[in-house]
Protein backbone atom coordinates (compact mmCIF):
# COMPACT_ATOMS: atom_id res chain seq x y z
CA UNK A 1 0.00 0.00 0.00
CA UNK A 2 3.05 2.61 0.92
CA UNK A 3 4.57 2.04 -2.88
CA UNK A 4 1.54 3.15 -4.36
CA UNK A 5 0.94 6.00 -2.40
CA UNK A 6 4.99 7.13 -3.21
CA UNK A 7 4.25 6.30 -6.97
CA UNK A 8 0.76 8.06 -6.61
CA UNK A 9 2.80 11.39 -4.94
CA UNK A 10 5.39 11.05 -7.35
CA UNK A 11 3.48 11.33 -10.38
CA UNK A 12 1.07 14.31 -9.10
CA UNK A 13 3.93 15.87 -7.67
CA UNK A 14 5.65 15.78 -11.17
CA UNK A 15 2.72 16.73 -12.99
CA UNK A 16 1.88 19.67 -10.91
CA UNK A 17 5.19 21.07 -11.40
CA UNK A 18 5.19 20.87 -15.19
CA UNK A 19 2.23 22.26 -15.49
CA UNK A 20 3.48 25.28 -12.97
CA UNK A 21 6.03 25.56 -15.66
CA UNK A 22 4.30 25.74 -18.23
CA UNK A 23 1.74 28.83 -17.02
CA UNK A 24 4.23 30.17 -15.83
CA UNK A 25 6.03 30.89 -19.01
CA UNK A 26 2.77 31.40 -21.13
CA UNK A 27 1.49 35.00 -21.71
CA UNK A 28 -1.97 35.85 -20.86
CA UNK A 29 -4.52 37.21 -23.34
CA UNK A 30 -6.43 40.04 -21.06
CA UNK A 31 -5.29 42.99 -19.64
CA UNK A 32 -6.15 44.40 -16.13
CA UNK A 33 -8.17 47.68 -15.95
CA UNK A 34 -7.16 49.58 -12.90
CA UNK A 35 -9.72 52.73 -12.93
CA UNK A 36 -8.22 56.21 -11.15
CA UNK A 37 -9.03 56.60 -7.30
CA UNK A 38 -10.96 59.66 -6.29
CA UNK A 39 -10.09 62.37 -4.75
CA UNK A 40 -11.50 62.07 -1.48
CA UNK A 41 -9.67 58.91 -0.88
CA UNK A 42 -6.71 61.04 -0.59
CA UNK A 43 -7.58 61.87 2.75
CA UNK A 44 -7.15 58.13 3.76
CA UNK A 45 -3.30 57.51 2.40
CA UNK A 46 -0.12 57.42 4.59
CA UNK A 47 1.77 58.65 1.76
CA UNK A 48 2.08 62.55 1.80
């Protein structure tokens, strides 16, 4: 029962790292809209 669990591990160990790989080196096809804060948040930042 132990050897299949270590084969089991193994092989989803090994595929989740390829596949980490692999998005990590692919581009993405959206961009990421960000819209302007307000002015009266201004108020509430730390940063003078």
């Amino acid at each position: 029962m132990s050897v299949i669990i270590n084969k089991a591990t193994k092989i989803v160990k090994k595929t989740a790292e390829l596949s980490l790989k692999r998005d990590a080196n692919s581009t993405t096809c959206f961009a990421i809209y960000q819209p302007k804060a307000p002015k009266a948040l201004k108020k509430f930042s730390k940063i003078k």
